[in-house]
N, C-alpha and C. Protein backbone atom coordinates (compact mmCIF):
# COMPACT_ATOMS: atom_id res chain seq x y z
N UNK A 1 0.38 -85.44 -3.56
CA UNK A 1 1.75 -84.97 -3.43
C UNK A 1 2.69 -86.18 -3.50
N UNK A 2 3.30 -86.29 -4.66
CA UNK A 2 4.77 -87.06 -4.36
C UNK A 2 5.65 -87.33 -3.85
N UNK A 3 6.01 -88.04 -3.24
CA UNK A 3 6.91 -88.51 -2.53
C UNK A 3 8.31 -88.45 -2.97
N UNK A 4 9.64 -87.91 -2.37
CA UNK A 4 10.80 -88.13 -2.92
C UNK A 4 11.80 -89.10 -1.73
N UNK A 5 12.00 -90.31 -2.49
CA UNK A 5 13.07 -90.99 -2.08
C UNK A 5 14.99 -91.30 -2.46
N UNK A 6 14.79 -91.00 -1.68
CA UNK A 6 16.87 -91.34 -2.10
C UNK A 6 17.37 -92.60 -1.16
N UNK A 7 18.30 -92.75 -2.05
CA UNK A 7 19.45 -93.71 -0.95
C UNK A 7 19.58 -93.73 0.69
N UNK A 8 19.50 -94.67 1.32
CA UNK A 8 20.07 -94.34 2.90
C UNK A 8 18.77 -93.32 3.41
N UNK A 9 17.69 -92.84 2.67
CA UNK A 9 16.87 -91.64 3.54
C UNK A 9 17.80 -90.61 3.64
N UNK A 10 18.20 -89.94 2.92
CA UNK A 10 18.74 -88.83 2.68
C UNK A 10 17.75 -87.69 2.07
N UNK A 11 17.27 -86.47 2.00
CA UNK A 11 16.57 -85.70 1.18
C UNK A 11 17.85 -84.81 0.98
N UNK A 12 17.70 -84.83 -0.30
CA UNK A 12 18.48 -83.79 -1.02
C UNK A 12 18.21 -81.98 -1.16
N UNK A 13 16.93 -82.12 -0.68
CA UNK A 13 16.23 -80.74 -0.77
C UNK A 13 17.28 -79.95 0.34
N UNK A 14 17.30 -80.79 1.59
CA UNK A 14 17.85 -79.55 2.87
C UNK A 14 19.35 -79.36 3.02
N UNK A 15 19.42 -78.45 2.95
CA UNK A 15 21.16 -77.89 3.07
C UNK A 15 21.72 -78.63 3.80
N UNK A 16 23.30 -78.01 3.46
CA UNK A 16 23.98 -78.96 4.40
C UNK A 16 23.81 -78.71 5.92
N UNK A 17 23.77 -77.08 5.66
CA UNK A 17 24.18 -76.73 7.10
C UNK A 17 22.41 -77.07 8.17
N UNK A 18 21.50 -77.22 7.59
CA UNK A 18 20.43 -77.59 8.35
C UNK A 18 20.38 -79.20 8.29
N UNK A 19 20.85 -80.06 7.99
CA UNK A 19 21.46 -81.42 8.04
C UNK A 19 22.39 -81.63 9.31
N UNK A 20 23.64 -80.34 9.37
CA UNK A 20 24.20 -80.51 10.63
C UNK A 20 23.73 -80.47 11.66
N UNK A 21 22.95 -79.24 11.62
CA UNK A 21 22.33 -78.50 12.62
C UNK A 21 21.53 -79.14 13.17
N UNK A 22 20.46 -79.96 12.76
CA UNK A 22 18.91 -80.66 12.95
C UNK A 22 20.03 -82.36 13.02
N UNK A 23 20.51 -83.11 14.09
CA UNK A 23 20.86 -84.10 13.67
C UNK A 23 19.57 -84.76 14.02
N UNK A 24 18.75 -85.23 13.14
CA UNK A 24 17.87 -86.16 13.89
C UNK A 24 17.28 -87.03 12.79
N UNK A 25 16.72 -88.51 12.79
CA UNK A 25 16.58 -89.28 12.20
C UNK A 25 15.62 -88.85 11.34
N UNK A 26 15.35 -89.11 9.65
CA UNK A 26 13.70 -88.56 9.38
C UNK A 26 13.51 -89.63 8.52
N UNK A 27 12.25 -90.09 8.94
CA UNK A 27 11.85 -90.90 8.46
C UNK A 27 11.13 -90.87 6.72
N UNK A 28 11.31 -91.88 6.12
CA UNK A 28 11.34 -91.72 4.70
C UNK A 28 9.61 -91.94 4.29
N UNK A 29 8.57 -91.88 5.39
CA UNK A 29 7.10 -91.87 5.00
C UNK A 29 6.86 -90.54 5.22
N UNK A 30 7.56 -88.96 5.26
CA UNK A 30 7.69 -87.86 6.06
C UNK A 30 7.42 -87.03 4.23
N UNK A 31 6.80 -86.11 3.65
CA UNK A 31 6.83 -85.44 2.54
C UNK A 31 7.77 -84.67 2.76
N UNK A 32 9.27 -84.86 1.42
CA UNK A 32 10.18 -84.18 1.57
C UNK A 32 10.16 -82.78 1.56
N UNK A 33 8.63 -82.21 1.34
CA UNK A 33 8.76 -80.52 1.39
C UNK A 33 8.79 -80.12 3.15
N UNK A 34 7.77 -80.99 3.74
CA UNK A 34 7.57 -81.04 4.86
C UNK A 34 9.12 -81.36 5.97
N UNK A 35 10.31 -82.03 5.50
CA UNK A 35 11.11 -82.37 6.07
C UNK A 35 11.49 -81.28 6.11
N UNK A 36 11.73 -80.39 5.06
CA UNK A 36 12.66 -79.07 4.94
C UNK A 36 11.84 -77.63 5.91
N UNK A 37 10.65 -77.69 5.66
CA UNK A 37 10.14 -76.69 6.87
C UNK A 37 10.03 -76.89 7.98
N UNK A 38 9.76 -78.01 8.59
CA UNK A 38 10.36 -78.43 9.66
C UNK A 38 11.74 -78.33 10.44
N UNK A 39 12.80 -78.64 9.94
CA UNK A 39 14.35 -78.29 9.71
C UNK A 39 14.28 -76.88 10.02
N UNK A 40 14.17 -75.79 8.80
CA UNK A 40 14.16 -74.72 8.61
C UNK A 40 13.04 -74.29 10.41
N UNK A 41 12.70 -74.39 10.53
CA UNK A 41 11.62 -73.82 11.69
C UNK A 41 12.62 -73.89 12.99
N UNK A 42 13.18 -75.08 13.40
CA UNK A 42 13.81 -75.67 14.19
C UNK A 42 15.15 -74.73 14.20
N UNK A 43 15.35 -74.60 13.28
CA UNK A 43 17.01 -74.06 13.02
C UNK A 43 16.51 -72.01 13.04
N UNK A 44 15.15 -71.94 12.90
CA UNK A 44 14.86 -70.46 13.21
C UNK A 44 14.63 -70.12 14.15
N UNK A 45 14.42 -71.14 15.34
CA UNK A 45 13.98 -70.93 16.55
C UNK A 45 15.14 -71.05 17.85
N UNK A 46 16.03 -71.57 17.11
CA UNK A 46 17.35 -71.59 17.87
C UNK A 46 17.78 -73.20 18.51
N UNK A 47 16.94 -73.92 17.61
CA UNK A 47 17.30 -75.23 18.00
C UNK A 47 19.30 -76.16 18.14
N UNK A 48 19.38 -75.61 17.45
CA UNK A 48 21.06 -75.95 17.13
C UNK A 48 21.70 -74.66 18.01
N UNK A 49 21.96 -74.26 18.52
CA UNK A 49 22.00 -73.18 19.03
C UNK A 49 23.09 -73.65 20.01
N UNK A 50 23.90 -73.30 20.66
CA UNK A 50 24.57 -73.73 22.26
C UNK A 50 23.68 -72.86 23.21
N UNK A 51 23.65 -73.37 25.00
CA UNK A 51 23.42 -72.71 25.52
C UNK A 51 24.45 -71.88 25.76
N UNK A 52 24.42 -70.32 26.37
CA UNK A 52 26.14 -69.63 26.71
C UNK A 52 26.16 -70.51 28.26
N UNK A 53 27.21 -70.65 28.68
CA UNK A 53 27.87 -70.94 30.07
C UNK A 53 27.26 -70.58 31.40
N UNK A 54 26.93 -68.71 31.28
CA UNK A 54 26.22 -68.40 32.59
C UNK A 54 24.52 -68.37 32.34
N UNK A 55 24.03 -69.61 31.77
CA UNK A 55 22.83 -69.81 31.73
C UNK A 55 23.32 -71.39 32.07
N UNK A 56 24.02 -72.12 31.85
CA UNK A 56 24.03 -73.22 31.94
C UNK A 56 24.34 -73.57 33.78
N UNK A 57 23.91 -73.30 34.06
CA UNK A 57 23.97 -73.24 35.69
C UNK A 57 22.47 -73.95 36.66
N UNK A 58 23.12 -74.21 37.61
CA UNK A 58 22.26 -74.95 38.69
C UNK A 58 21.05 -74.06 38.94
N UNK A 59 19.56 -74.19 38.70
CA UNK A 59 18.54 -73.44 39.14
C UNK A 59 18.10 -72.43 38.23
N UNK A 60 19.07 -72.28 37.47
CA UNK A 60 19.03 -71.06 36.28
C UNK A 60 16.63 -70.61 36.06
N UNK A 61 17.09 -71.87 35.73
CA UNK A 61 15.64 -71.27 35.25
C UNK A 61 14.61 -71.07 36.13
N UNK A 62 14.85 -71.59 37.57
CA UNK A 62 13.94 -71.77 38.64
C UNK A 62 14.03 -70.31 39.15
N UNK A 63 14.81 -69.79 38.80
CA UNK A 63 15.66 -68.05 39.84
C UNK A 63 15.09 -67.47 37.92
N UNK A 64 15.41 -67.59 37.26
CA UNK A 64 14.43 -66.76 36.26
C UNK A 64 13.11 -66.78 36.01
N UNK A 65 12.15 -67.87 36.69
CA UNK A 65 11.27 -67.83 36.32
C UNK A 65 10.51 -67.30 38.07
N UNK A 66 11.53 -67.38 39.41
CA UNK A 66 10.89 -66.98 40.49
C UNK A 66 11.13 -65.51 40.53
N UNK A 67 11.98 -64.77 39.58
CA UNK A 67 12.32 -63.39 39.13
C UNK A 67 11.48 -62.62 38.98
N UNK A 68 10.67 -63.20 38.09
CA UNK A 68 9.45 -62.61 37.35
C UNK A 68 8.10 -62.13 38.38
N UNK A 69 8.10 -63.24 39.35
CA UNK A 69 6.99 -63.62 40.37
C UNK A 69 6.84 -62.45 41.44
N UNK A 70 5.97 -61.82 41.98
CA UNK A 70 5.69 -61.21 43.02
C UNK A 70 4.64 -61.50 43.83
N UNK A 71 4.81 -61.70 45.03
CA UNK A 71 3.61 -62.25 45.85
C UNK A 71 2.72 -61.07 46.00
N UNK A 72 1.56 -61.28 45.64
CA UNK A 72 0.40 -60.13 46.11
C UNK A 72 0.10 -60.23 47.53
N UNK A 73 -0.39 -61.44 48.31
CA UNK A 73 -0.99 -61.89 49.01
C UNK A 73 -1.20 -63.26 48.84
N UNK A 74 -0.85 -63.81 50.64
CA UNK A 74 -0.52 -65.17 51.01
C UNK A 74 -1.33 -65.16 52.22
N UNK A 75 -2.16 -66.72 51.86
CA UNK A 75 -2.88 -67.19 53.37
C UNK A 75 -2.92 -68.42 52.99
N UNK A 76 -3.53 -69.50 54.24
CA UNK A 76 -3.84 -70.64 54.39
C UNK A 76 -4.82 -70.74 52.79
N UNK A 77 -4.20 -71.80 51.83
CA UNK A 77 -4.92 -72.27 51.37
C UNK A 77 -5.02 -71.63 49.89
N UNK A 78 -4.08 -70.31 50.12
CA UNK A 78 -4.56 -69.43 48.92
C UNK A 78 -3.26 -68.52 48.81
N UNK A 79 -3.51 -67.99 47.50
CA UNK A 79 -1.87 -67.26 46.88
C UNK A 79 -2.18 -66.52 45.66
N UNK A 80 -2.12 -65.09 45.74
CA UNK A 80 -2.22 -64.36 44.39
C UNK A 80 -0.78 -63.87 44.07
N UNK A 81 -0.32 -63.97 43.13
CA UNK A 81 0.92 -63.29 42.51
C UNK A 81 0.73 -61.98 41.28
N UNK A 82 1.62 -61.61 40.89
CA UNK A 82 1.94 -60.74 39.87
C UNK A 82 2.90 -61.64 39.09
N UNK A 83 2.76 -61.24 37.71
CA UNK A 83 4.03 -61.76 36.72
C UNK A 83 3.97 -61.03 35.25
N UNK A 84 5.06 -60.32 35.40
CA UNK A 84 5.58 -59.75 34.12
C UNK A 84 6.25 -60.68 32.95
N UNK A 85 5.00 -60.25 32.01
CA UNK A 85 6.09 -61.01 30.98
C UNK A 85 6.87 -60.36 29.94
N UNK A 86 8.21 -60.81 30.69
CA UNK A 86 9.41 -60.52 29.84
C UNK A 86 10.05 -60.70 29.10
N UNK A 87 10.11 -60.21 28.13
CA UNK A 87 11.39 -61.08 26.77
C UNK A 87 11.97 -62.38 27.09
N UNK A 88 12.54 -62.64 27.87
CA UNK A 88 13.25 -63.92 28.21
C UNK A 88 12.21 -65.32 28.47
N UNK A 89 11.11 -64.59 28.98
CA UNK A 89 9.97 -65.71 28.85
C UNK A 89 9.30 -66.12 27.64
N UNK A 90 9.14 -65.23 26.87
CA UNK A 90 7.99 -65.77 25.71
C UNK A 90 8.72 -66.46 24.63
N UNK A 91 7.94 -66.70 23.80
CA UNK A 91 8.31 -67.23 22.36
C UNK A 91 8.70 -66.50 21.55
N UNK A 92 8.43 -67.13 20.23
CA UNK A 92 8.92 -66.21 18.76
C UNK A 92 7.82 -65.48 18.37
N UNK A 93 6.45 -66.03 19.18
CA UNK A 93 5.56 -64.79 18.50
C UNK A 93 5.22 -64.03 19.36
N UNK A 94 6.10 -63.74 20.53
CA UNK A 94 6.03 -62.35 21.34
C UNK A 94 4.87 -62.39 22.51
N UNK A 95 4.25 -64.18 22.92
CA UNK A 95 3.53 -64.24 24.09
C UNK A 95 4.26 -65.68 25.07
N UNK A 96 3.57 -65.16 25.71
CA UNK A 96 4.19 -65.96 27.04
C UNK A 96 4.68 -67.64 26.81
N UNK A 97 5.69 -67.77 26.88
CA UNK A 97 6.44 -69.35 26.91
C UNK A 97 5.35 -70.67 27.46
N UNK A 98 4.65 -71.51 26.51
CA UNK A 98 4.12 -72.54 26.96
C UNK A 98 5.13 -73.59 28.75
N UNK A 99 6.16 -73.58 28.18
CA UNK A 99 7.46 -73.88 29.57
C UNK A 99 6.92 -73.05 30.27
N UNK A 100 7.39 -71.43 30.25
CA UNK A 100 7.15 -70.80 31.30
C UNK A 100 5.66 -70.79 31.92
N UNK A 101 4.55 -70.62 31.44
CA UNK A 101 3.35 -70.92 32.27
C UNK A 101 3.39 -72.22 33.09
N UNK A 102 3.81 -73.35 32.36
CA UNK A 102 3.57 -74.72 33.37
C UNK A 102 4.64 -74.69 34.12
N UNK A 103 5.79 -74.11 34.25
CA UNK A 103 6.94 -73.70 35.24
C UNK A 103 6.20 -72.87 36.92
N UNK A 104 6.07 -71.41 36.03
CA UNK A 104 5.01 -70.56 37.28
C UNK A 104 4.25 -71.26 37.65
N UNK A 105 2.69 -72.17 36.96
CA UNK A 105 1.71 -72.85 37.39
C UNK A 105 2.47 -73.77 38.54
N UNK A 106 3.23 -74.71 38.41
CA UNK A 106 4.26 -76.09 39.38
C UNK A 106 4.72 -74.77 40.27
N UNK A 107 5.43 -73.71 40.42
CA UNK A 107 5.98 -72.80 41.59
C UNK A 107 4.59 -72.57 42.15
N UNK A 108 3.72 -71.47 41.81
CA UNK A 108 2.66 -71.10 42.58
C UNK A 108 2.05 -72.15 43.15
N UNK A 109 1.77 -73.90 43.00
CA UNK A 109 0.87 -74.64 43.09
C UNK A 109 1.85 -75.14 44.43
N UNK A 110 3.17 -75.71 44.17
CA UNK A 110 3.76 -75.59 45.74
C UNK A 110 3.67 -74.62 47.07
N UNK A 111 3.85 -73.48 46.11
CA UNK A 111 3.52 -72.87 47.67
C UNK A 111 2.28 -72.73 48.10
N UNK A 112 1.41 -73.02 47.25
CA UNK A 112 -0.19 -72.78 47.98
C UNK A 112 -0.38 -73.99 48.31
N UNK A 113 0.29 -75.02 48.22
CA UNK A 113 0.21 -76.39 49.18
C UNK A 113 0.57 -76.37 50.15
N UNK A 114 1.86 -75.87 49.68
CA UNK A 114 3.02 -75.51 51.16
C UNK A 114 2.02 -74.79 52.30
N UNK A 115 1.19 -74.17 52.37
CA UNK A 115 0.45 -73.56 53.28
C UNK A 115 -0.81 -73.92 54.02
N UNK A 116 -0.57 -75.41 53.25
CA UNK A 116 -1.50 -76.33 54.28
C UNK A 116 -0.90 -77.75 54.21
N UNK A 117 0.22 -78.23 54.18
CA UNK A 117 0.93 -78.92 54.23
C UNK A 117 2.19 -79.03 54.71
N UNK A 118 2.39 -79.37 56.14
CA UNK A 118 3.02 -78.92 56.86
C UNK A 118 4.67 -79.45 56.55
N UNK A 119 6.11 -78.81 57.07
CA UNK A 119 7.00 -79.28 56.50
C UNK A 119 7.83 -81.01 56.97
N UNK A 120 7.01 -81.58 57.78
CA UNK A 120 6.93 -82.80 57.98
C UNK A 120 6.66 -83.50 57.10
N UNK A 121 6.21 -82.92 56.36
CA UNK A 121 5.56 -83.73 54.69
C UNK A 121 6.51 -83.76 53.34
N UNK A 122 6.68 -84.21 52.88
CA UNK A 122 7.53 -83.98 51.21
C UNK A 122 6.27 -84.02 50.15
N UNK A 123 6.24 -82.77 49.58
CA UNK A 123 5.37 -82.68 48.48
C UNK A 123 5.67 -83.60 46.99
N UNK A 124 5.14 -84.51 46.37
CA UNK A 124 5.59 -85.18 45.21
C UNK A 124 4.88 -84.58 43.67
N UNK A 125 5.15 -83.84 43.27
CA UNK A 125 4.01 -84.02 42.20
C UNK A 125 3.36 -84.74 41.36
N UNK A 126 2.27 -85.07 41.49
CA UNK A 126 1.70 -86.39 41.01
C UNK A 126 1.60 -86.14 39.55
N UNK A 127 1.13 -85.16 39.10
CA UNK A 127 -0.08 -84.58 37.87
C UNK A 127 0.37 -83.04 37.30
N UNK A 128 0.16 -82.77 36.74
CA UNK A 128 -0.10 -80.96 36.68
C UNK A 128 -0.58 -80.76 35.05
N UNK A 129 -1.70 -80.60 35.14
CA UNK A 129 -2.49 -80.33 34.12
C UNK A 129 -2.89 -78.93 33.66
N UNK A 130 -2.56 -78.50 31.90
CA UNK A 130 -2.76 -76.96 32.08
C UNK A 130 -3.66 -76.84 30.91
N UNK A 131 -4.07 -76.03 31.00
CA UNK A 131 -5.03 -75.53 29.49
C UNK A 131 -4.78 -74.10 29.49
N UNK A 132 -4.53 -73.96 28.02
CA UNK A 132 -3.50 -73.03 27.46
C UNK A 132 -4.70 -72.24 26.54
N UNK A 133 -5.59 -70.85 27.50
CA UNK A 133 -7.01 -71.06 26.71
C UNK A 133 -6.56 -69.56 25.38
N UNK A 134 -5.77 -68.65 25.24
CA UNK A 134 -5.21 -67.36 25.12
C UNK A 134 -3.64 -67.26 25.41
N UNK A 135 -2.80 -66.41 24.79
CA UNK A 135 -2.23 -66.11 24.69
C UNK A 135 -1.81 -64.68 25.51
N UNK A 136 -0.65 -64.63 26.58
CA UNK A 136 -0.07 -63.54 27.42
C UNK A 136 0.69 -62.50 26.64
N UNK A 137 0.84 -61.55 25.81
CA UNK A 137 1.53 -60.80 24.83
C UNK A 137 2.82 -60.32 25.91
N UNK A 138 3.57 -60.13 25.38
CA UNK A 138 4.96 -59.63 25.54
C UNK A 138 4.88 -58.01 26.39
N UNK A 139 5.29 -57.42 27.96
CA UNK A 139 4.88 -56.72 28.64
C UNK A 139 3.88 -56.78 29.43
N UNK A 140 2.73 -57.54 29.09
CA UNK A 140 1.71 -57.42 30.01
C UNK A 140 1.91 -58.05 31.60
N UNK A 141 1.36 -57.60 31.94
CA UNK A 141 1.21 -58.35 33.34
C UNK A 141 -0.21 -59.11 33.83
N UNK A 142 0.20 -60.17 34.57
CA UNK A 142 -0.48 -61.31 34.48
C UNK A 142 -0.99 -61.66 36.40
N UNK A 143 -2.20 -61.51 36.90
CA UNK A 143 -2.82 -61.54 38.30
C UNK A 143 -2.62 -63.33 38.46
N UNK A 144 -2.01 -64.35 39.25
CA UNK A 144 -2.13 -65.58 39.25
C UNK A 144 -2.74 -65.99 40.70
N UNK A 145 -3.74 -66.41 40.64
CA UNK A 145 -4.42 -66.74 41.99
C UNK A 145 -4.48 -68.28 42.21
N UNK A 146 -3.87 -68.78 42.64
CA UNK A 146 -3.53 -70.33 43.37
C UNK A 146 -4.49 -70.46 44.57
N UNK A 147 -5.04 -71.69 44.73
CA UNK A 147 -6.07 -72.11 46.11
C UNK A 147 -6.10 -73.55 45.78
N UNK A 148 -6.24 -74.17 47.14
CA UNK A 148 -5.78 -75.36 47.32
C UNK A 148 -7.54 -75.89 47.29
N UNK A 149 -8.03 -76.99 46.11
CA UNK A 149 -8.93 -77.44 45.82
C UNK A 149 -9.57 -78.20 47.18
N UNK A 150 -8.60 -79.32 46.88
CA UNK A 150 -8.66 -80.32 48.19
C UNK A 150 -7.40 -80.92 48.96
N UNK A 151 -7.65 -81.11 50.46
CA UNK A 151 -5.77 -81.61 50.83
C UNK A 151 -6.41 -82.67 52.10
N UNK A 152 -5.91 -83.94 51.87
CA UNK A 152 -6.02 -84.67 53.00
C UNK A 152 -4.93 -85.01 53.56
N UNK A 153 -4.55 -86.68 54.10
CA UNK A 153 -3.93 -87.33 55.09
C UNK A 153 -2.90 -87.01 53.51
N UNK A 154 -2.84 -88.03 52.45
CA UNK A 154 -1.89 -88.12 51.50
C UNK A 154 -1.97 -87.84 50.50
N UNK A 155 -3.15 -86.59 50.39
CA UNK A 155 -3.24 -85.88 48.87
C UNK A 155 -3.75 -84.41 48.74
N UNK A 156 -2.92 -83.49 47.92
CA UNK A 156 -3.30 -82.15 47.97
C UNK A 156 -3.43 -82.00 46.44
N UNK A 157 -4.83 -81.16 46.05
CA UNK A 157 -5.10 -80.31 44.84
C UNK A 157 -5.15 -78.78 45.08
N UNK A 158 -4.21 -78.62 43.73
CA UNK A 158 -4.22 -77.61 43.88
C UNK A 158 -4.97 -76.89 42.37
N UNK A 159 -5.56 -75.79 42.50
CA UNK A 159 -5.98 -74.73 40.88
C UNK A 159 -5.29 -73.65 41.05
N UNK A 160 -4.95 -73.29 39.55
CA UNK A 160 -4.04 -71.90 39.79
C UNK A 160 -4.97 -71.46 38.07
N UNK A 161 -5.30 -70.11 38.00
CA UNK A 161 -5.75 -69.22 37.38
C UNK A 161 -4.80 -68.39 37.01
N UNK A 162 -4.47 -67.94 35.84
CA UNK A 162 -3.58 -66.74 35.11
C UNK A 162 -4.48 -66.06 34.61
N UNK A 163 -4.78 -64.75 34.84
CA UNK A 163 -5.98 -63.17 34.11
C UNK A 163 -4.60 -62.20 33.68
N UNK A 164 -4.73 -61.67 32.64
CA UNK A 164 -4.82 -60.32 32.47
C UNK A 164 -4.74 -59.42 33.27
N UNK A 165 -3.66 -58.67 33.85
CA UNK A 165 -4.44 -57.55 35.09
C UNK A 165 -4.85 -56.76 34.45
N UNK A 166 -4.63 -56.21 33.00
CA UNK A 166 -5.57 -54.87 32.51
C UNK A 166 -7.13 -55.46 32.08
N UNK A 167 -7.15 -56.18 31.90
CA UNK A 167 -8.76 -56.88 30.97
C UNK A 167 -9.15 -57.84 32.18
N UNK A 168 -8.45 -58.41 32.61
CA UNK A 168 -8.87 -59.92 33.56
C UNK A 168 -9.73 -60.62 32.33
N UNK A 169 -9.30 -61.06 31.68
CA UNK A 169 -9.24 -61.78 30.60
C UNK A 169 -8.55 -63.26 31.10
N UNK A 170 -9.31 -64.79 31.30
CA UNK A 170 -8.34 -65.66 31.72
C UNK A 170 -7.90 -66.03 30.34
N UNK A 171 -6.44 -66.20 30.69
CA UNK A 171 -5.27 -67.04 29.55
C UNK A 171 -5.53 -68.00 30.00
N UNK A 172 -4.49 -69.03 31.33
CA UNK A 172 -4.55 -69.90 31.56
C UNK A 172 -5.03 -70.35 32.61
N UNK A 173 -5.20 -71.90 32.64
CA UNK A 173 -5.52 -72.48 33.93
C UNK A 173 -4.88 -73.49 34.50
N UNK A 174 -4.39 -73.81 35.40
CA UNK A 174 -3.94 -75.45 36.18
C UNK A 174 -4.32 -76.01 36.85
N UNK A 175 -4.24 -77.25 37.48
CA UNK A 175 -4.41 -78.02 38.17
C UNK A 175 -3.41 -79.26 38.35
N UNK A 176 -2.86 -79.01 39.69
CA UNK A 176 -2.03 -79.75 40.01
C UNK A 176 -2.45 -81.04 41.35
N UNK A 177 -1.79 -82.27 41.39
CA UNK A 177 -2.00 -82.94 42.29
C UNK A 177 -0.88 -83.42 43.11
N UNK A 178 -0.56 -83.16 44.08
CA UNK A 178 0.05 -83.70 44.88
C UNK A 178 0.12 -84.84 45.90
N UNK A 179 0.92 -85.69 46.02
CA UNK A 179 0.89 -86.56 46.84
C UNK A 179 2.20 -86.18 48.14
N UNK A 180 1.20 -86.33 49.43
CA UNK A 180 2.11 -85.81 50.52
C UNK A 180 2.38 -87.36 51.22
N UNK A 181 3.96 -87.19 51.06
CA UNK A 181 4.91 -88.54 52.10
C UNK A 181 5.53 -88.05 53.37
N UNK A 182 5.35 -88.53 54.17
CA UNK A 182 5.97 -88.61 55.40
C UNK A 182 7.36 -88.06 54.59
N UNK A 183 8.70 -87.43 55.63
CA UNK A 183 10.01 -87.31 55.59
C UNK A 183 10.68 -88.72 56.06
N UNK A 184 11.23 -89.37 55.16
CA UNK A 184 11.96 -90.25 55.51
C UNK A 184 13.47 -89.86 56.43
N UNK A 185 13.40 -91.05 57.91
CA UNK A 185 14.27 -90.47 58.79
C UNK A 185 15.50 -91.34 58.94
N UNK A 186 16.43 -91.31 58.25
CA UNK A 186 17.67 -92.27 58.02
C UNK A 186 18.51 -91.82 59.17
């Protein structure tokens, strides 16, 4: 495949208006067919986009994504939820938001710390590791069971599991690490 170069790194292939839209540097070792679907993808997905105003707000996404959440059952050490997935969560191909799983995974993994980590402590997140094994389709609802691996003097693990509630089929998995600090007393 040939390469097309111009002046300044300019490709002539992509419109103007995906030139505006996409401001971002592209490098001239990049195949100019490849620059333009790229562009084009970005600009279909709502990349250039504004946010509106009453999304642009303090917590917005923390209160949309604790929206979704229902506690099944809470104890020392352990936490099952419910979670609907809703239009506002998923992607363009109609399953659950890569963001939104590692969002829920970091919420559920606090509070199932929070329940053996007393509030004398400040939780830090050290880590949070996810594997993304399946895909959540658009409506389904999703069983999330959080349990605290291991928790000492200055460190808590946590695993959190996402199933299917109709199949129990696992989508995803996490693992988070926490580091617990004293409350600093000014």
């Amino acid at each position: 495949m040939e390469r097309e170069k111009s002046p300044g790194g300019q490709n002539p292939d992509i419109s103007s208006s995906a030139t505006t839209t996409a401001a971002a540097a592209m490098s001239d070792d990049v195949f100019t067919k490849y620059k333009s679907d790229v562009l084009r993808f970005f600009n279909r997905v709502g990349m250039s986009t504004h946010v509106p105003q009453r999304f642009d707000t303090k917590h917005f996404y923390s209160d949309l994504i604790g929206g979704l959440l229902k506690v099944q059952y809470l104890e020392r050490g352990r936490i099952s939820c419910l979670l609907a997935v809703k239009p506002p969560v998923t992607n363009i191909y109609h399953g659950l938001h890569g963001g939104a799983v590692a969002a829920v995974a970091e919420m559920v993994s606090i509070a199932c710390a929070r329940t053996v980590v007393g509030k004398d402590k400040e939780l830090f997140l050290g880590e949070l590791s996810v594997s993304y094994l399946s895909s959540a389709p658009e409506n389904a609802e999703l069983v999330i069971d959080g349990s605290v691996v291991r928790s000492g003097r200055n460190l808590t693990v946590t695993e959190v599991s996402f199933r299917l509630k109709k199949s129990e089929k696992l989508t995803y998995t996490a693992r988070a690490t926490f580091y617990n600090m004293p409350v600093a007393s000014l």
